[in-house]
C-alpha atoms as a PDB file:
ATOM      1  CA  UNK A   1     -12.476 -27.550  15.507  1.00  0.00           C
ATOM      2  CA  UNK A   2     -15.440 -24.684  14.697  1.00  0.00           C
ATOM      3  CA  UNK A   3     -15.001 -22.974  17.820  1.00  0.00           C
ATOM      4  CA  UNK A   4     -13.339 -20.284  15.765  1.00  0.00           C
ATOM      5  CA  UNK A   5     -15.840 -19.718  13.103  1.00  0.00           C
ATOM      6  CA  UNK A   6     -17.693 -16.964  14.567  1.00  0.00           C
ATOM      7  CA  UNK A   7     -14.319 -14.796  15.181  1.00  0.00           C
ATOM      8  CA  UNK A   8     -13.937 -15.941  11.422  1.00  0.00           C
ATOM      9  CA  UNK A   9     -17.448 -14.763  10.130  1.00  0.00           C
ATOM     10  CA  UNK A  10     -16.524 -11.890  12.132  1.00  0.00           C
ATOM     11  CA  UNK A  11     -13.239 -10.929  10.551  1.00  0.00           C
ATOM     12  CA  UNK A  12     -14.311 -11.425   7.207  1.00  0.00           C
ATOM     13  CA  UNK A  13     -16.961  -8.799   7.796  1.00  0.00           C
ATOM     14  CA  UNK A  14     -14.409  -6.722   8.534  1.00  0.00           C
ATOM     15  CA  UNK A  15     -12.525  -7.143   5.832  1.00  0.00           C
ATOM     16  CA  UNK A  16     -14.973  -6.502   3.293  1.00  0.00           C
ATOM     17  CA  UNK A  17     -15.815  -3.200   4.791  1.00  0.00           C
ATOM     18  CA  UNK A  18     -12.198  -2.790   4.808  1.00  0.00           C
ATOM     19  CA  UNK A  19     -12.279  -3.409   1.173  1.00  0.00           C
ATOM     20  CA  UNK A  20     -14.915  -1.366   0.332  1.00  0.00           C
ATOM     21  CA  UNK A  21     -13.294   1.174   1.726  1.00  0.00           C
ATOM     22  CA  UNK A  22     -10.184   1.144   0.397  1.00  0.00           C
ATOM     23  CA  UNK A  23     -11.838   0.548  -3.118  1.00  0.00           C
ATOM     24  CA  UNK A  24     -13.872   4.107  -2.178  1.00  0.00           C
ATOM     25  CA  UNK A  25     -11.007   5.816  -0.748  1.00  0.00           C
ATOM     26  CA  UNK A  26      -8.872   4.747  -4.301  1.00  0.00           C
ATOM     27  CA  UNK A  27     -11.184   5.782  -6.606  1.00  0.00           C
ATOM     28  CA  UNK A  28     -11.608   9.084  -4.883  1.00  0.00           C
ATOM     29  CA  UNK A  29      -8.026   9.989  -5.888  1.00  0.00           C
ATOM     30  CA  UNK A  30      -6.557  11.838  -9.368  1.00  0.00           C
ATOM     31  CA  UNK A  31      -3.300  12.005 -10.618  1.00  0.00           C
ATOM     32  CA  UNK A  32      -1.919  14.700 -12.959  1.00  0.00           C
ATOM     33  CA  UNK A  33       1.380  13.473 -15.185  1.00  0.00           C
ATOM     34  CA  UNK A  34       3.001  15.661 -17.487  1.00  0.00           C
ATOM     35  CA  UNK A  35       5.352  15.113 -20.459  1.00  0.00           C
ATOM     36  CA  UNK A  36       7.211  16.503 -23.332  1.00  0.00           C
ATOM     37  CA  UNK A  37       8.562  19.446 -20.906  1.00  0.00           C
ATOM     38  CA  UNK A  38       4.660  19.981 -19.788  1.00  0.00           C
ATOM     39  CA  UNK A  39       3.221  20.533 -23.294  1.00  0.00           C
ATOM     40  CA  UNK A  40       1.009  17.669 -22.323  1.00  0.00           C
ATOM     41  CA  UNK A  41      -0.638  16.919 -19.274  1.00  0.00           C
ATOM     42  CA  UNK A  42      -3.048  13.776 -18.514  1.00  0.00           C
ATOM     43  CA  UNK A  43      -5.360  13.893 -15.260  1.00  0.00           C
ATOM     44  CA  UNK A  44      -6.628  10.512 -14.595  1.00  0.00           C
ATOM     45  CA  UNK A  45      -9.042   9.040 -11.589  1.00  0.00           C
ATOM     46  CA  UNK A  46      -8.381   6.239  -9.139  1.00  0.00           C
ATOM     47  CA  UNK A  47     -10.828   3.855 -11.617  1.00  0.00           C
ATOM     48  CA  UNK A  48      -8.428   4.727 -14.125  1.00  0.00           C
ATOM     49  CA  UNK A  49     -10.358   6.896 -16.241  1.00  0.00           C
ATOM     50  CA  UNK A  50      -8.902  10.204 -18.137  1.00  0.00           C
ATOM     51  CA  UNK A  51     -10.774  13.102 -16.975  1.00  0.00           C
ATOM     52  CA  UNK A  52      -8.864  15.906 -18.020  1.00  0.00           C
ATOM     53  CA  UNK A  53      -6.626  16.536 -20.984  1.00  0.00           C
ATOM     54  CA  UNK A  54      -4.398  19.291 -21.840  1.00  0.00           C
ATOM     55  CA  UNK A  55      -2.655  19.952 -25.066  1.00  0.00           C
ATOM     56  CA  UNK A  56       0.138  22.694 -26.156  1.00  0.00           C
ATOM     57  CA  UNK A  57      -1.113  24.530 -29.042  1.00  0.00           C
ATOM     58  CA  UNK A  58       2.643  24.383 -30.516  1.00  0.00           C
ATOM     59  CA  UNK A  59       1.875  20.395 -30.420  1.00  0.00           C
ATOM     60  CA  UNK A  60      -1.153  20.406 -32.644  1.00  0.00           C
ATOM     61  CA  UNK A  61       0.953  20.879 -36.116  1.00  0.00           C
ATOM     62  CA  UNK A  62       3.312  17.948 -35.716  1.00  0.00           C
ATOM     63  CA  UNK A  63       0.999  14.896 -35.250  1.00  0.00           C
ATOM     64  CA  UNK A  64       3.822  12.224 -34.287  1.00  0.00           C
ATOM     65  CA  UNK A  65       5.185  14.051 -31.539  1.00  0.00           C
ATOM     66  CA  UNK A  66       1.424  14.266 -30.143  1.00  0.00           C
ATOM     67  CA  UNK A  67       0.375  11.120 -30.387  1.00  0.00           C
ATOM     68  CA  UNK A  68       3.878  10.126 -28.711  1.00  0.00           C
ATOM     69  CA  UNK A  69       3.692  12.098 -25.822  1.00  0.00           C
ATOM     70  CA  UNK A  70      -0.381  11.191 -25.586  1.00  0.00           C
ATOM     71  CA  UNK A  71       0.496   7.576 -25.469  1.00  0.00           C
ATOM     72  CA  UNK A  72       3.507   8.182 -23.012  1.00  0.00           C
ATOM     73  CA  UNK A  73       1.479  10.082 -20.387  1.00  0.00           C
ATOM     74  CA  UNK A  74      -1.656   7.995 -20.378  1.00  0.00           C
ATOM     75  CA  UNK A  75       0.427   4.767 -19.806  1.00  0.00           C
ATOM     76  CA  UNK A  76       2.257   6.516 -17.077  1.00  0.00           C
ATOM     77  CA  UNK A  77      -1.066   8.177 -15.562  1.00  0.00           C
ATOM     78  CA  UNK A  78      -2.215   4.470 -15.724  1.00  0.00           C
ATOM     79  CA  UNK A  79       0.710   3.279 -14.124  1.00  0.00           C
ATOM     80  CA  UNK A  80       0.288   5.635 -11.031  1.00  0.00           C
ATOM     81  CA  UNK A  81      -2.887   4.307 -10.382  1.00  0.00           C
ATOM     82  CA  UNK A  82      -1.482   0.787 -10.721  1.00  0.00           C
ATOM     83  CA  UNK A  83       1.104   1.307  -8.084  1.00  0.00           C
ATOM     84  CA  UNK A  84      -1.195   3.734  -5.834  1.00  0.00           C
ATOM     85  CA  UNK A  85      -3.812   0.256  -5.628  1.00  0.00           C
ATOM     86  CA  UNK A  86      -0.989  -2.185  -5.097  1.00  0.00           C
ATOM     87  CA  UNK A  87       1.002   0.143  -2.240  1.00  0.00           C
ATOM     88  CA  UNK A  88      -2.510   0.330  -0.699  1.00  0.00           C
ATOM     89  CA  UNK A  89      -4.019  -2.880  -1.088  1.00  0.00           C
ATOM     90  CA  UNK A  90      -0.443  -3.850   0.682  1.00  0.00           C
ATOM     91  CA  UNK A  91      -1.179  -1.186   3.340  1.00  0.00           C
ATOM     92  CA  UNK A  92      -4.454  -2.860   3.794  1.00  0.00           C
ATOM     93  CA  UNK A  93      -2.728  -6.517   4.178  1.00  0.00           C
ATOM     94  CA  UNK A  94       0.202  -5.260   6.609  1.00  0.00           C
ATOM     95  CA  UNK A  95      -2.761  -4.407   8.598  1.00  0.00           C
ATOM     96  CA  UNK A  96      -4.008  -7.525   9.475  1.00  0.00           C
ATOM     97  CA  UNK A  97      -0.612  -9.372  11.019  1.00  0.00           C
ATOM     98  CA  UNK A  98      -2.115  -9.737  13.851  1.00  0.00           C
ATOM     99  CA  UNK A  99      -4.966 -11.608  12.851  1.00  0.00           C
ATOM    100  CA  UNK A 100      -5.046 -15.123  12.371  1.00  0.00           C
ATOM    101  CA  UNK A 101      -8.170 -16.826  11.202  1.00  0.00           C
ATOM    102  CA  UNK A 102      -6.989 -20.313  12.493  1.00  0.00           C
ATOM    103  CA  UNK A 103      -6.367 -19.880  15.974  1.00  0.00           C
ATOM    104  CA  UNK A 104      -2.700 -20.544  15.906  1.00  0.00           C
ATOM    105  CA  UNK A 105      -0.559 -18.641  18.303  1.00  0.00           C
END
């Protein structure tokens, strides 16, 4: 019933350096959105931190617009790093078809 477990041990190794890697390899990444015909433009990192802002000047008289557009392209900075870890943690998961933890053939 065991016979199996060191293959096991084996594969989970793998995947955690498979998922450390992966967690590197996203956080690595940046992704630049703009909005409001490119008067704004949000630069955010695969941990999902802002690390780069840029403004208009023309926007900094008319407040609402500004905070509009500044909400609008942080969610959707946020929501490219969303998708980027999902498509790649899927990536990660198509991978392993072929392995099968169980034995079964």
């Amino acid at each position: 019933m065991f016979e199996n477990m060191g293959d096991m041990a084996k594969m989970l190794e793998g995947m955690q350096g498979n998922v450390a890697k992966l967690k590197a390899e996203l956080e690595s990444k940046t992704f630049s959105v703009k909005t409001g015909g490119g008067l704004i433009e949000v630069s955010i990192n695969g941990r999902g931190e802002i690390i780069d802002l840029n403004i208009d000047d023309s926007l900094l008289s008319d407040k609402d617009s500004l905070q509009i557009l500044l909400i609008g392209a942080m969610n959707d900075a946020y929501d490219m790093v969303q998708k980027n870890q999902e498509s790649s943690t899927l990536g990660m998961l198509g991978g392993m078809n072929g392995m099968n933890p169980f034995g079964a053939k």
